[in-house]
PDB file of N, CA and C in Angstrom:
ATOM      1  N   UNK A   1      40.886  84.418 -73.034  1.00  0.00           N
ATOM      2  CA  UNK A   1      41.742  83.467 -73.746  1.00  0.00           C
ATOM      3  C   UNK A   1      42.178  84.077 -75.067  1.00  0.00           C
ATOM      4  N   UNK A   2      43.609  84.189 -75.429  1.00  0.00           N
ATOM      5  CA  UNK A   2      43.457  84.388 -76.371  1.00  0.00           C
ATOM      6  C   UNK A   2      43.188  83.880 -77.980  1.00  0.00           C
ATOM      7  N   UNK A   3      43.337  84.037 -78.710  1.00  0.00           N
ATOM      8  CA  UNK A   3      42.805  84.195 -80.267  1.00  0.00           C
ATOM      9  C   UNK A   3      41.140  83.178 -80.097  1.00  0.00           C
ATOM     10  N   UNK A   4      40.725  83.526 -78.888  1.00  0.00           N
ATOM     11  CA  UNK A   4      38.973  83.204 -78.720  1.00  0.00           C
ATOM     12  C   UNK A   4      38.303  85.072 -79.183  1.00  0.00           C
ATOM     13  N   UNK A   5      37.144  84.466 -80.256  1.00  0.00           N
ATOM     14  CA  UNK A   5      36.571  85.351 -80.522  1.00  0.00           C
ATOM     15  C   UNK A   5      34.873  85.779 -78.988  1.00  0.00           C
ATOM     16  N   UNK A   6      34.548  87.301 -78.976  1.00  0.00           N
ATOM     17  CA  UNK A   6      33.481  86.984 -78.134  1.00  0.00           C
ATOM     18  C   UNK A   6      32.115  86.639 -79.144  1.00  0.00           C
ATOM     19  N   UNK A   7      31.367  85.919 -78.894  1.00  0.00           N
ATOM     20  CA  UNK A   7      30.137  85.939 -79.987  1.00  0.00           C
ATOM     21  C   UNK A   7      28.776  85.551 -79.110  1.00  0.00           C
ATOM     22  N   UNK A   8      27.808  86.357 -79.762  1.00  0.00           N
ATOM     23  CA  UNK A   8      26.540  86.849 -79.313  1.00  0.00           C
ATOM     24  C   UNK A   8      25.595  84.888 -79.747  1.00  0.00           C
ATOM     25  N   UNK A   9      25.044  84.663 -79.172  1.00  0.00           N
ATOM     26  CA  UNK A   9      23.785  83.769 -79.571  1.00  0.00           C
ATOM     27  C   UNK A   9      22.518  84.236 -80.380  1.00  0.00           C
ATOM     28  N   UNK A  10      22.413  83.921 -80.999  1.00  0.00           N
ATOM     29  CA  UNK A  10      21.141  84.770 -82.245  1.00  0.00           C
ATOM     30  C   UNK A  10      20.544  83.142 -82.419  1.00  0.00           C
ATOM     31  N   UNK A  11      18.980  83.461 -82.749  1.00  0.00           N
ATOM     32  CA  UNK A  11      18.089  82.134 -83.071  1.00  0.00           C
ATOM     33  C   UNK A  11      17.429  82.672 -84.139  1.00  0.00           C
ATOM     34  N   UNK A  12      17.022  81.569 -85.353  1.00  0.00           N
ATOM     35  CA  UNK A  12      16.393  82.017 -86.622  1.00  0.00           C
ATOM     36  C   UNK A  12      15.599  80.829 -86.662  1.00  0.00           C
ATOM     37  N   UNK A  13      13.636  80.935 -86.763  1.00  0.00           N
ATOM     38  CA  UNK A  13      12.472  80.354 -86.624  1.00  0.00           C
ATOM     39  C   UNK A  13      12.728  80.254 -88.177  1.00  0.00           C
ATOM     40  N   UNK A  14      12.794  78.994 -88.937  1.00  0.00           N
ATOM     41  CA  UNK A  14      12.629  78.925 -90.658  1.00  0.00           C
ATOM     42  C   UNK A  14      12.162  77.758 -90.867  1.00  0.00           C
ATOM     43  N   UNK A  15      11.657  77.847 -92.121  1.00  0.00           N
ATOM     44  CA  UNK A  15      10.547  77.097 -93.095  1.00  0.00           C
ATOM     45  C   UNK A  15      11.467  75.641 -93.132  1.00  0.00           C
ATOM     46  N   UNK A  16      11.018  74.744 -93.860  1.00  0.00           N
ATOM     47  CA  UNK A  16      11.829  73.481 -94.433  1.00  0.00           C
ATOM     48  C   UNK A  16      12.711  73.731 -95.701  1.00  0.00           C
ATOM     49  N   UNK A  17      12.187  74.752 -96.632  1.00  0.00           N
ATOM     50  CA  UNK A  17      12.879  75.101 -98.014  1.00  0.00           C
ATOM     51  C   UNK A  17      14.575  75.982 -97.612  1.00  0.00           C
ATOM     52  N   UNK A  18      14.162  77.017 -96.359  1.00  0.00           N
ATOM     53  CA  UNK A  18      15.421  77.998 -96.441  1.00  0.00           C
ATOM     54  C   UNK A  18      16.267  76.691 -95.753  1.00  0.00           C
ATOM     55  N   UNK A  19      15.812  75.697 -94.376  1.00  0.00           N
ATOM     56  CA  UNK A  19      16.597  74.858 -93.558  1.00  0.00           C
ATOM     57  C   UNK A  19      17.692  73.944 -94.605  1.00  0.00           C
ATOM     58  N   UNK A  20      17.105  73.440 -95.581  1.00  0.00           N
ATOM     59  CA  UNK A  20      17.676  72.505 -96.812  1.00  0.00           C
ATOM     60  C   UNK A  20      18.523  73.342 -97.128  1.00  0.00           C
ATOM     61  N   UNK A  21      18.806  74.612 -97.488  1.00  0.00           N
ATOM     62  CA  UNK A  21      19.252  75.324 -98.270  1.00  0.00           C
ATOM     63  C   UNK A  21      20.459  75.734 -97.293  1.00  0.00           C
ATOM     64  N   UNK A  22      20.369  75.858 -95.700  1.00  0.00           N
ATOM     65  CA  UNK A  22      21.356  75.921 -94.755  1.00  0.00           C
ATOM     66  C   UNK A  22      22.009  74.600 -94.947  1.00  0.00           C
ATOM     67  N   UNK A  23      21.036  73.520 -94.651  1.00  0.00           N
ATOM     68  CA  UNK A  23      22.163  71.937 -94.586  1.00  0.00           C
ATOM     69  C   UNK A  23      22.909  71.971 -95.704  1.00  0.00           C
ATOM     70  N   UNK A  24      22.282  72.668 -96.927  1.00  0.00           N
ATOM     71  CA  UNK A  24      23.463  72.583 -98.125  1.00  0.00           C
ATOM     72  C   UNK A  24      24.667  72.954 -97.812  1.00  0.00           C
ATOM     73  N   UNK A  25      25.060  74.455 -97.212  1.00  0.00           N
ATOM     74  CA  UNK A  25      25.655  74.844 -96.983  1.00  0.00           C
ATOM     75  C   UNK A  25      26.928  74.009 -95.799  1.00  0.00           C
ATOM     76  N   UNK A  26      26.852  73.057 -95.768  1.00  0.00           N
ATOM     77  CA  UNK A  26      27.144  72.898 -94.569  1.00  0.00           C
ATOM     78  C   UNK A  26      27.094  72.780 -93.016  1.00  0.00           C
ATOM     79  N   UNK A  27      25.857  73.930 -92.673  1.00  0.00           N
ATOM     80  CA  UNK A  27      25.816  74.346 -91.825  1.00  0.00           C
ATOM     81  C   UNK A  27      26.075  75.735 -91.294  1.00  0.00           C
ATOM     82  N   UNK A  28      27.029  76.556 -92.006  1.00  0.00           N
ATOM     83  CA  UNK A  28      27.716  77.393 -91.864  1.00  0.00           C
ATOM     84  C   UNK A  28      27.058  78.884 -92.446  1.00  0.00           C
ATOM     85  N   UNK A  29      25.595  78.641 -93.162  1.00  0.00           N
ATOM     86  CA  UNK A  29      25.564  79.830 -93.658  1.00  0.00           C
ATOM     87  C   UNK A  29      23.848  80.007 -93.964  1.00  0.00           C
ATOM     88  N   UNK A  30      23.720  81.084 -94.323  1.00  0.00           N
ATOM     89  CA  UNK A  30      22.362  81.552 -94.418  1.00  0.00           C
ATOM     90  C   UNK A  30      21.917  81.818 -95.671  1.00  0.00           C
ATOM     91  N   UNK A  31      20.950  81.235 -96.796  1.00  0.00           N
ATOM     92  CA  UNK A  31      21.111  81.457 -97.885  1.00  0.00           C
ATOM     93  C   UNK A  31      20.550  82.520 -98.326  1.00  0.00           C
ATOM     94  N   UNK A  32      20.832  82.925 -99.636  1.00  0.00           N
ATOM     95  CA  UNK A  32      20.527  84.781 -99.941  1.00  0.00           C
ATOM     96  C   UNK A  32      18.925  85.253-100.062  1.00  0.00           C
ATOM     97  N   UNK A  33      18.814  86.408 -99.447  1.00  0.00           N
ATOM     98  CA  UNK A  33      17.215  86.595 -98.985  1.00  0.00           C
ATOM     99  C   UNK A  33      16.413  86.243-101.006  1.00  0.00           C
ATOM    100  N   UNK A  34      15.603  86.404-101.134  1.00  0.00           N
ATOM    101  CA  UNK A  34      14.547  86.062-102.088  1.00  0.00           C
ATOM    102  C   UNK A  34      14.259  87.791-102.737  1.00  0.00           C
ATOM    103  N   UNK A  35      13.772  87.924-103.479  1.00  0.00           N
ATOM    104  CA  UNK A  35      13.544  89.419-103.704  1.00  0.00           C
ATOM    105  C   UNK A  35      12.395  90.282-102.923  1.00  0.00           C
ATOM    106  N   UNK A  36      11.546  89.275-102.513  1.00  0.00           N
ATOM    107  CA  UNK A  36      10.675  89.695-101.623  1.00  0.00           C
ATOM    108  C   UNK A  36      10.807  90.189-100.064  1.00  0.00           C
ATOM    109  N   UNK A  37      12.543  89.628 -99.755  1.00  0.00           N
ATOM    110  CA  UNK A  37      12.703  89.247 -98.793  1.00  0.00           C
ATOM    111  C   UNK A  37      13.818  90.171 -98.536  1.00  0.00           C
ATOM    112  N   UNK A  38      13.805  91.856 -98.118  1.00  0.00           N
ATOM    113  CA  UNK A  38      15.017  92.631 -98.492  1.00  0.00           C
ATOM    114  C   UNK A  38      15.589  92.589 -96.918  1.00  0.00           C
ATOM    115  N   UNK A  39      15.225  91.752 -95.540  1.00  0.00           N
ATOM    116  CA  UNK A  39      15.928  91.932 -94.417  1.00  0.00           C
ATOM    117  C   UNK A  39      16.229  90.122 -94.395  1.00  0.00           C
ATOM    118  N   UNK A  40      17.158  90.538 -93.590  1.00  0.00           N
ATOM    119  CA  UNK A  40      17.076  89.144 -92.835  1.00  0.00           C
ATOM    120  C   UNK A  40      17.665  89.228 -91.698  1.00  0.00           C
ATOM    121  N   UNK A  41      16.543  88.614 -90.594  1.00  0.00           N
ATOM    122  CA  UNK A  41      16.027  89.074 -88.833  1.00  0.00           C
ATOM    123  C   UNK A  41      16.229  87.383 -88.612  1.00  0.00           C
ATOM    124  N   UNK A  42      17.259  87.468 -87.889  1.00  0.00           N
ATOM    125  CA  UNK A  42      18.002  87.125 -86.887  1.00  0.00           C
ATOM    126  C   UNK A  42      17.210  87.501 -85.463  1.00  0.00           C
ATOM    127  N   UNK A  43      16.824  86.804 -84.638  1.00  0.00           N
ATOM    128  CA  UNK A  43      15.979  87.161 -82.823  1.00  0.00           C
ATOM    129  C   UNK A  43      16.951  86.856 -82.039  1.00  0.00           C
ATOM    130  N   UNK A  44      17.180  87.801 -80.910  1.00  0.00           N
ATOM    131  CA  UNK A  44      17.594  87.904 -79.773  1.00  0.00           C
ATOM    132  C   UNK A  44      17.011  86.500 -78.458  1.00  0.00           C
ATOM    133  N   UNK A  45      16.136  86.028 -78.836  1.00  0.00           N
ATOM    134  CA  UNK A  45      15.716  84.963 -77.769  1.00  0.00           C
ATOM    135  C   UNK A  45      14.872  83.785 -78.472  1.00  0.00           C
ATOM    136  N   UNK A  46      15.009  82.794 -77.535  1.00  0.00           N
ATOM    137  CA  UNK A  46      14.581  81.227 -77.904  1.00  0.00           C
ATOM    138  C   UNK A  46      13.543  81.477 -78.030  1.00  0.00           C
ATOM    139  N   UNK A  47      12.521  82.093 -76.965  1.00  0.00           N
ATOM    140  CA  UNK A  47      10.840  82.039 -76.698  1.00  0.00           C
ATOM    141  C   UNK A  47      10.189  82.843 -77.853  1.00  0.00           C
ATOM    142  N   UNK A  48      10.944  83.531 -78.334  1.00  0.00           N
ATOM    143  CA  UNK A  48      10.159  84.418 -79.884  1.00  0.00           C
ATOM    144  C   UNK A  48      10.444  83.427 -80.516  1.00  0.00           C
ATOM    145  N   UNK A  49      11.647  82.753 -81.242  1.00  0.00           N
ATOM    146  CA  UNK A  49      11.745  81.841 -82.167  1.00  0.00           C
ATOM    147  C   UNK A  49      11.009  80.727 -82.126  1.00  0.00           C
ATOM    148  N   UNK A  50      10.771  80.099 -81.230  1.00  0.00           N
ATOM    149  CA  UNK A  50      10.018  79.300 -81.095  1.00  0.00           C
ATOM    150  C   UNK A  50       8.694  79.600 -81.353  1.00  0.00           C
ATOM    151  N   UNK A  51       8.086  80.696 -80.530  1.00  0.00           N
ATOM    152  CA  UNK A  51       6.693  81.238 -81.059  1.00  0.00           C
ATOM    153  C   UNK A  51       6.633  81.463 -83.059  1.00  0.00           C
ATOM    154  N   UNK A  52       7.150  81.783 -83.624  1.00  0.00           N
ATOM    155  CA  UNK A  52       7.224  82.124 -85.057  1.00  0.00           C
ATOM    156  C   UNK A  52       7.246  80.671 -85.531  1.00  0.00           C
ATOM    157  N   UNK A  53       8.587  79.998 -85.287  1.00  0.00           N
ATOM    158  CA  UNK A  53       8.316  78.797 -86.064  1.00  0.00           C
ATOM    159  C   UNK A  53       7.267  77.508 -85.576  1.00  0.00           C
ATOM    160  N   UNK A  54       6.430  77.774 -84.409  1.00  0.00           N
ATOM    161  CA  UNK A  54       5.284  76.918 -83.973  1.00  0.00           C
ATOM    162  C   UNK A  54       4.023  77.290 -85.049  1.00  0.00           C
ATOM    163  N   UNK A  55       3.827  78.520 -84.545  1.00  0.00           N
ATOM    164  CA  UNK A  55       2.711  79.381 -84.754  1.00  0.00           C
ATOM    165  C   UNK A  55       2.594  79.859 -86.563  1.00  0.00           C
ATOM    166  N   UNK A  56       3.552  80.122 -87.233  1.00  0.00           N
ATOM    167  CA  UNK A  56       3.502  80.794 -88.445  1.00  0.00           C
ATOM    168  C   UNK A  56       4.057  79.749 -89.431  1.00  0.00           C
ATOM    169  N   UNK A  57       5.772  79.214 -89.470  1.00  0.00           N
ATOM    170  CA  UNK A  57       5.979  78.123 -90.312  1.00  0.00           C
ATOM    171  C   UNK A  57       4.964  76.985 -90.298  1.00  0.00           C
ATOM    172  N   UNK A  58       4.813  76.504 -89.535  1.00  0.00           N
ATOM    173  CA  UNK A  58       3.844  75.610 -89.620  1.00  0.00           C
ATOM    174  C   UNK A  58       3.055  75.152 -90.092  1.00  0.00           C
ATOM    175  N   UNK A  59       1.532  76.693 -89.663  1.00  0.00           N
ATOM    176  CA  UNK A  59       0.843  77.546 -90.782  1.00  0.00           C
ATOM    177  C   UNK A  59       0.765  77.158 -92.075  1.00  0.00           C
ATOM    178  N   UNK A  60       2.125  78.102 -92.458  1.00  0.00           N
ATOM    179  CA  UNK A  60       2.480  78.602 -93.509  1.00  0.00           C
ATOM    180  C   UNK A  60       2.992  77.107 -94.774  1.00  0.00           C
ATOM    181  N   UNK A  61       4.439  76.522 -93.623  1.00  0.00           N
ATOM    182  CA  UNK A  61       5.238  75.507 -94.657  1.00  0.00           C
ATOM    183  C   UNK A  61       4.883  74.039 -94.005  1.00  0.00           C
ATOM    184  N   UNK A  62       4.116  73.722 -93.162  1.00  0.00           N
ATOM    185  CA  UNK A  62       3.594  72.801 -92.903  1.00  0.00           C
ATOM    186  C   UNK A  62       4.901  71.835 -91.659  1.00  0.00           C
ATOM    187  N   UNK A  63       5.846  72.697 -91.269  1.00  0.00           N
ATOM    188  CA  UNK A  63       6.818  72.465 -90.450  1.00  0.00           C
ATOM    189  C   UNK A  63       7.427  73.883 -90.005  1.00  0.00           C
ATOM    190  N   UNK A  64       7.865  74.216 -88.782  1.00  0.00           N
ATOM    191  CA  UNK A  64       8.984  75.185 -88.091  1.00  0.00           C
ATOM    192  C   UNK A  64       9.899  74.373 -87.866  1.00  0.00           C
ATOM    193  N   UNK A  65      11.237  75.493 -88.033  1.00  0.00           N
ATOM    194  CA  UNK A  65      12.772  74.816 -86.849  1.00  0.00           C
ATOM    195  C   UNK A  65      13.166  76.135 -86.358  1.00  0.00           C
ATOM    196  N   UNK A  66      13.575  75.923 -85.528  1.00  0.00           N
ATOM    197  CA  UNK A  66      14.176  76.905 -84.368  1.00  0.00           C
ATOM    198  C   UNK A  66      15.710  76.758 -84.784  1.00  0.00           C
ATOM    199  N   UNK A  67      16.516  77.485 -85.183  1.00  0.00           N
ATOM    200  CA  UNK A  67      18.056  77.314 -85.151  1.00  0.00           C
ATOM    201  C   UNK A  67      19.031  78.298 -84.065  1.00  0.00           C
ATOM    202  N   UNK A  68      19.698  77.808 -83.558  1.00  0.00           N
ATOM    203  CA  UNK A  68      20.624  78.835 -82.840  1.00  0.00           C
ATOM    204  C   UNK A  68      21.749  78.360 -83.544  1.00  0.00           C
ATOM    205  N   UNK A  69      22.466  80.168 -83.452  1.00  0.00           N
ATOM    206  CA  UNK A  69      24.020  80.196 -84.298  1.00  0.00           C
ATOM    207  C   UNK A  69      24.675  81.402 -83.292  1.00  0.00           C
ATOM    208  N   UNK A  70      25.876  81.348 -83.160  1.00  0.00           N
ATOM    209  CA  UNK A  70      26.618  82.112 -82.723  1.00  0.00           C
ATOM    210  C   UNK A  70      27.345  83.305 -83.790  1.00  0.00           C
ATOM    211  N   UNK A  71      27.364  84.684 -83.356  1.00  0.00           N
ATOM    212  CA  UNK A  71      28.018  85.627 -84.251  1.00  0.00           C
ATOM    213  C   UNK A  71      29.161  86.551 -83.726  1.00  0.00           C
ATOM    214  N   UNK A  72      30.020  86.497 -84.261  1.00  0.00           N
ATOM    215  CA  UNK A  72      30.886  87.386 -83.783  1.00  0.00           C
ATOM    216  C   UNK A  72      30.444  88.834 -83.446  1.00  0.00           C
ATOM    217  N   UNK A  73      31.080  88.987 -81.495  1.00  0.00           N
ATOM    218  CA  UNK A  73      29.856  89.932 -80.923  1.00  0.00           C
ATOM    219  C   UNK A  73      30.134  91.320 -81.881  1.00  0.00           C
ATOM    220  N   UNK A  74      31.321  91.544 -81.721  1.00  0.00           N
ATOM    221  CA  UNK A  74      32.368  93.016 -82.756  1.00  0.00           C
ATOM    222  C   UNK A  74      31.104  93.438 -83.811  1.00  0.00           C
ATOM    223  N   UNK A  75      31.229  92.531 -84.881  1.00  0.00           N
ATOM    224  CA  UNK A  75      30.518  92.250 -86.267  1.00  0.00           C
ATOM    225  C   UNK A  75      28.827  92.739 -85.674  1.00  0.00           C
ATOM    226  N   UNK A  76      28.418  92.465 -85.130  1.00  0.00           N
ATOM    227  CA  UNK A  76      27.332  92.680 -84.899  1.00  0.00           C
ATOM    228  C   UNK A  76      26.863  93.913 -84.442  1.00  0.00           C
ATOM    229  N   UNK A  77      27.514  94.571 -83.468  1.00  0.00           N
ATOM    230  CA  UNK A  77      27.629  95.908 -83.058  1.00  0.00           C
ATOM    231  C   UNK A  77      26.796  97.223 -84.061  1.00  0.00           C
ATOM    232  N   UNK A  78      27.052  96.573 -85.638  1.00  0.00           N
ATOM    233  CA  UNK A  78      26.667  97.622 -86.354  1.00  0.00           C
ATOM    234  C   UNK A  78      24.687  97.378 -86.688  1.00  0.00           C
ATOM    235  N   UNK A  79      24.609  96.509 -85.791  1.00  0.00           N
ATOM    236  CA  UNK A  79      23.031  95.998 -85.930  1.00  0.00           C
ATOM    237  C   UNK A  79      22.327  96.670 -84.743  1.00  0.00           C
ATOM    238  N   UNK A  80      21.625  97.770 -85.029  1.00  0.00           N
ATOM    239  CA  UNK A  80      20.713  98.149 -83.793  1.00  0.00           C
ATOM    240  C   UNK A  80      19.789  96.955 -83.039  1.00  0.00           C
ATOM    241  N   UNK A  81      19.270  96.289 -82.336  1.00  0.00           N
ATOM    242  CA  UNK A  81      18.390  95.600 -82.077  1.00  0.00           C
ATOM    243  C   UNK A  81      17.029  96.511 -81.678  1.00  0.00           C
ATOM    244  N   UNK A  82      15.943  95.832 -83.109  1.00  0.00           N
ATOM    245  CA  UNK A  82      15.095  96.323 -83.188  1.00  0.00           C
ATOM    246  C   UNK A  82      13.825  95.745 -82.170  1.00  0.00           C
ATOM    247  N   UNK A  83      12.646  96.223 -81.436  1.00  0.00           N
ATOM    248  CA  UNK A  83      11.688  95.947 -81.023  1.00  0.00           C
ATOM    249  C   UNK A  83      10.717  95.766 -82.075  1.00  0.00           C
ATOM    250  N   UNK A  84      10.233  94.547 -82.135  1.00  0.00           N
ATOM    251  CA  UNK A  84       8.900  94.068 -82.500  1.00  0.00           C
ATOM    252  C   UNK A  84       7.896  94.030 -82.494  1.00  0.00           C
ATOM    253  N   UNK A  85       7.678  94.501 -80.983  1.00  0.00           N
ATOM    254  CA  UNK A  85       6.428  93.896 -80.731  1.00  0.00           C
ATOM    255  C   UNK A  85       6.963  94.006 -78.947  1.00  0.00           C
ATOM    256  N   UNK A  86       6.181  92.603 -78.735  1.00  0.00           N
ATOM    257  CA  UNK A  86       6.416  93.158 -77.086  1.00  0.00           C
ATOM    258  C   UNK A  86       7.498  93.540 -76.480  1.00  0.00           C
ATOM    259  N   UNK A  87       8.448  93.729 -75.091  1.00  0.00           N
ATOM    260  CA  UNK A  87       9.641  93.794 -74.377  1.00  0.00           C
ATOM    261  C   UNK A  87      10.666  92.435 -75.270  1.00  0.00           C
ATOM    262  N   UNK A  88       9.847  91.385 -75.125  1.00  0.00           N
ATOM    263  CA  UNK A  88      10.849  90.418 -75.989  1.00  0.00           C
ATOM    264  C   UNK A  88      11.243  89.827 -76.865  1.00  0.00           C
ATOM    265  N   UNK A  89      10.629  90.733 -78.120  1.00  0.00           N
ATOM    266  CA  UNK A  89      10.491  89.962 -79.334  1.00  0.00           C
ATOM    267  C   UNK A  89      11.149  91.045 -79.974  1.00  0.00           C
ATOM    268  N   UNK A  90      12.719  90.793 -79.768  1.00  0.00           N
ATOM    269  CA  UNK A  90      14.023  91.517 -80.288  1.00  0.00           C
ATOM    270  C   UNK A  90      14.309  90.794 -81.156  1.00  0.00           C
ATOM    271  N   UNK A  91      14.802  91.627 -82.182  1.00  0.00           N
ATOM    272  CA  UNK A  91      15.155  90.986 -83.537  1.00  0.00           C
ATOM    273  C   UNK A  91      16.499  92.120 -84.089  1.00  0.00           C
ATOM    274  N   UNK A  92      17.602  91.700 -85.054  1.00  0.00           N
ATOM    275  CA  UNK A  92      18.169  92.367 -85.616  1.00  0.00           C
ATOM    276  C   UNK A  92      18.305  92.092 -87.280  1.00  0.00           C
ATOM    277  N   UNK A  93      18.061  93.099 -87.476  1.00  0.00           N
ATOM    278  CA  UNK A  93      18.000  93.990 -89.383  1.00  0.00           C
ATOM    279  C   UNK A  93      18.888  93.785 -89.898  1.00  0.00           C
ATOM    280  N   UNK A  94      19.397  92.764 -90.565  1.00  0.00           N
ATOM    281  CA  UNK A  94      20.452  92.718 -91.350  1.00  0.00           C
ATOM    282  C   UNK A  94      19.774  92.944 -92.781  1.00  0.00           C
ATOM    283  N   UNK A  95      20.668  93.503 -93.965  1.00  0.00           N
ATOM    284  CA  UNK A  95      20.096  93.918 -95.306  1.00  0.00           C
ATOM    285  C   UNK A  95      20.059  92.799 -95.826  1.00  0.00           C
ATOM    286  N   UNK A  96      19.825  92.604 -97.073  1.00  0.00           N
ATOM    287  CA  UNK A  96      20.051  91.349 -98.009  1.00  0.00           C
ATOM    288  C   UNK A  96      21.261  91.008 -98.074  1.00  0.00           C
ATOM    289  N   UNK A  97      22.118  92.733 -98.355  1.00  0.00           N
ATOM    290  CA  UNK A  97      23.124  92.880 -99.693  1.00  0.00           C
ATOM    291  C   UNK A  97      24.058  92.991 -98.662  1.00  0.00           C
ATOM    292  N   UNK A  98      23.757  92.282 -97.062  1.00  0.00           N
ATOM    293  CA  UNK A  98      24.802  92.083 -96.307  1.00  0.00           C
ATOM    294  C   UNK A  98      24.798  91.097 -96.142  1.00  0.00           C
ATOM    295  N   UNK A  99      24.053  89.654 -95.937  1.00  0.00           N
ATOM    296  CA  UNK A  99      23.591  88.511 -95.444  1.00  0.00           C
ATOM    297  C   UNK A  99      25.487  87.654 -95.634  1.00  0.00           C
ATOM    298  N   UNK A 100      25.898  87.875 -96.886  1.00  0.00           N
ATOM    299  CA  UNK A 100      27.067  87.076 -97.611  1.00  0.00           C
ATOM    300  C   UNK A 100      28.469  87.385 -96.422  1.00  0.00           C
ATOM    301  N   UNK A 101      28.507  88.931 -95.735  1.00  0.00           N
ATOM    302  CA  UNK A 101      29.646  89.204 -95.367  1.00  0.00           C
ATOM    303  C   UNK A 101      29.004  88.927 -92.991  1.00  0.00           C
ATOM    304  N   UNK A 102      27.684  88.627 -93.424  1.00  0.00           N
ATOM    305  CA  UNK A 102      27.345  88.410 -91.950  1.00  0.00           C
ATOM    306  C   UNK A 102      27.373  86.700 -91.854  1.00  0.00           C
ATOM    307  N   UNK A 103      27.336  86.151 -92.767  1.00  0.00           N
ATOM    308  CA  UNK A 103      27.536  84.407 -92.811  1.00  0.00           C
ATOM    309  C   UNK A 103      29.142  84.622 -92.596  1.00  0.00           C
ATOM    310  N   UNK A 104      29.875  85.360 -92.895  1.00  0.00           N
ATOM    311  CA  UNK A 104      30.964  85.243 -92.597  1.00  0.00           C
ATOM    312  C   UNK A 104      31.725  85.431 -91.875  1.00  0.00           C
ATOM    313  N   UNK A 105      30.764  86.269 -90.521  1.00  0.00           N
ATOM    314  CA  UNK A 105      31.507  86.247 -88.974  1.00  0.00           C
ATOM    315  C   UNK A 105      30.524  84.971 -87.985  1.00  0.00           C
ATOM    316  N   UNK A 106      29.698  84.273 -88.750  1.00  0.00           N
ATOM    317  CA  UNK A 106      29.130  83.187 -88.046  1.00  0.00           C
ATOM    318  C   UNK A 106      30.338  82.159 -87.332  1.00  0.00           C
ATOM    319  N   UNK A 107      30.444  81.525 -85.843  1.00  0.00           N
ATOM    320  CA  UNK A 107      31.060  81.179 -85.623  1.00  0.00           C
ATOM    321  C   UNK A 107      30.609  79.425 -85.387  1.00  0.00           C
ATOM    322  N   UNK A 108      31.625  78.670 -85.144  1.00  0.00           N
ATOM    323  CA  UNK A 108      30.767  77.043 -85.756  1.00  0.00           C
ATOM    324  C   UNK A 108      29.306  77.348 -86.427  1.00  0.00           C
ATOM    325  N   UNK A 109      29.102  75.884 -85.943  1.00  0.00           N
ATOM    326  CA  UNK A 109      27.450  75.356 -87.061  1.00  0.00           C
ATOM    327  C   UNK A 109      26.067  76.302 -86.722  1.00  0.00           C
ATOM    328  N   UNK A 110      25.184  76.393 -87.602  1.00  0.00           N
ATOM    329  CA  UNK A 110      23.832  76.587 -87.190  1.00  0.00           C
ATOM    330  C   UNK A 110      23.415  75.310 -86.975  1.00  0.00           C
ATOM    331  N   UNK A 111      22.577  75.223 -85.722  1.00  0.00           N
ATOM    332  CA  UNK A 111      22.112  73.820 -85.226  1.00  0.00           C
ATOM    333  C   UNK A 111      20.927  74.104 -85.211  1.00  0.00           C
ATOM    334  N   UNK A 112      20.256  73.257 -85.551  1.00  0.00           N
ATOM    335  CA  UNK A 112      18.785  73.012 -85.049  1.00  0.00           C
ATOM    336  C   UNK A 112      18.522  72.882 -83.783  1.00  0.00           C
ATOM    337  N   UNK A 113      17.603  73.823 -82.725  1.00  0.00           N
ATOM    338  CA  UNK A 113      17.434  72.987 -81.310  1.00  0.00           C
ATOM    339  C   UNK A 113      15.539  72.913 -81.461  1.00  0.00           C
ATOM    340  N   UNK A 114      14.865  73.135 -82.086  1.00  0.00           N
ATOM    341  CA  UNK A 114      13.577  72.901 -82.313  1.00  0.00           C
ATOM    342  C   UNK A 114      13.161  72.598 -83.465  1.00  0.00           C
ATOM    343  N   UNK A 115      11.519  71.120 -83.509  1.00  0.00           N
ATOM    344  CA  UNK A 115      11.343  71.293 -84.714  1.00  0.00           C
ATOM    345  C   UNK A 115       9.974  70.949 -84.551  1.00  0.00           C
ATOM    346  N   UNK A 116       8.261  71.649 -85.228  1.00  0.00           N
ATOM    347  CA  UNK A 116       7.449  71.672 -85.014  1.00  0.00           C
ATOM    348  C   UNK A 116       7.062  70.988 -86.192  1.00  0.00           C
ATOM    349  N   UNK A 117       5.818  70.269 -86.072  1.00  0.00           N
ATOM    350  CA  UNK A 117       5.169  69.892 -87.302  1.00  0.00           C
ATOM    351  C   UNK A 117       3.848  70.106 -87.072  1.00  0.00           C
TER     352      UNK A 117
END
């Protein structure tokens, strides 16, 4: 079809503080990593995201959410997909000091499809 972009499905397991900080946004964007925080990993599949934000937010912020967002597939290309850990716990490396120009091939909303407490 034309002027349809192709775009990849990516899921991001996050705390309640970064999620607020997405709804601020609209929906539309990912807010800027923390100084501690020089990647920001984006996963290739539901079943890792889900494992992180069950198992670790939780833990950690006393809630997980699972978000899926769509990315323009092109834009992404320049992201190796890194291994983690087992066969399926693919993730891609985005820098910090890219996060601003990768919110900006995001295509509609980040949605929530999980939420653990």
């Amino acid at each position: 079809m034309s002027g349809q972009r192709e775009t990849t499905t990516l899921w991001r397991p996050t705390g309640p503080k970064e999620l607020e900080l997405v709804r601020e946004s609209g929906w539309r964007a990912w807010p800027p990593r923390l100084p501690e925080q020089p990647i920001f990993y984006p996963v290739l599949n539901e079943e890792y995201a889900v494992k992180i934000a069950r198992d670790w937010n939780v833990k950690h912020d006393g809630a997980g959410y699972v978000t899926r967002f769509e990315v323009e597939a092109e834009f992404l290309r320049r992201y190796p997909v890194r291994q983690a850990g087992g066969e399926t716990i693919l993730e891609l490396w985005v820098p910090a000091e890219e996060l601003e120009e990768f919110n900006e091939h995001i295509v509609g909303e980040i949605e929530v499809v999980h939420e653990f407490r």
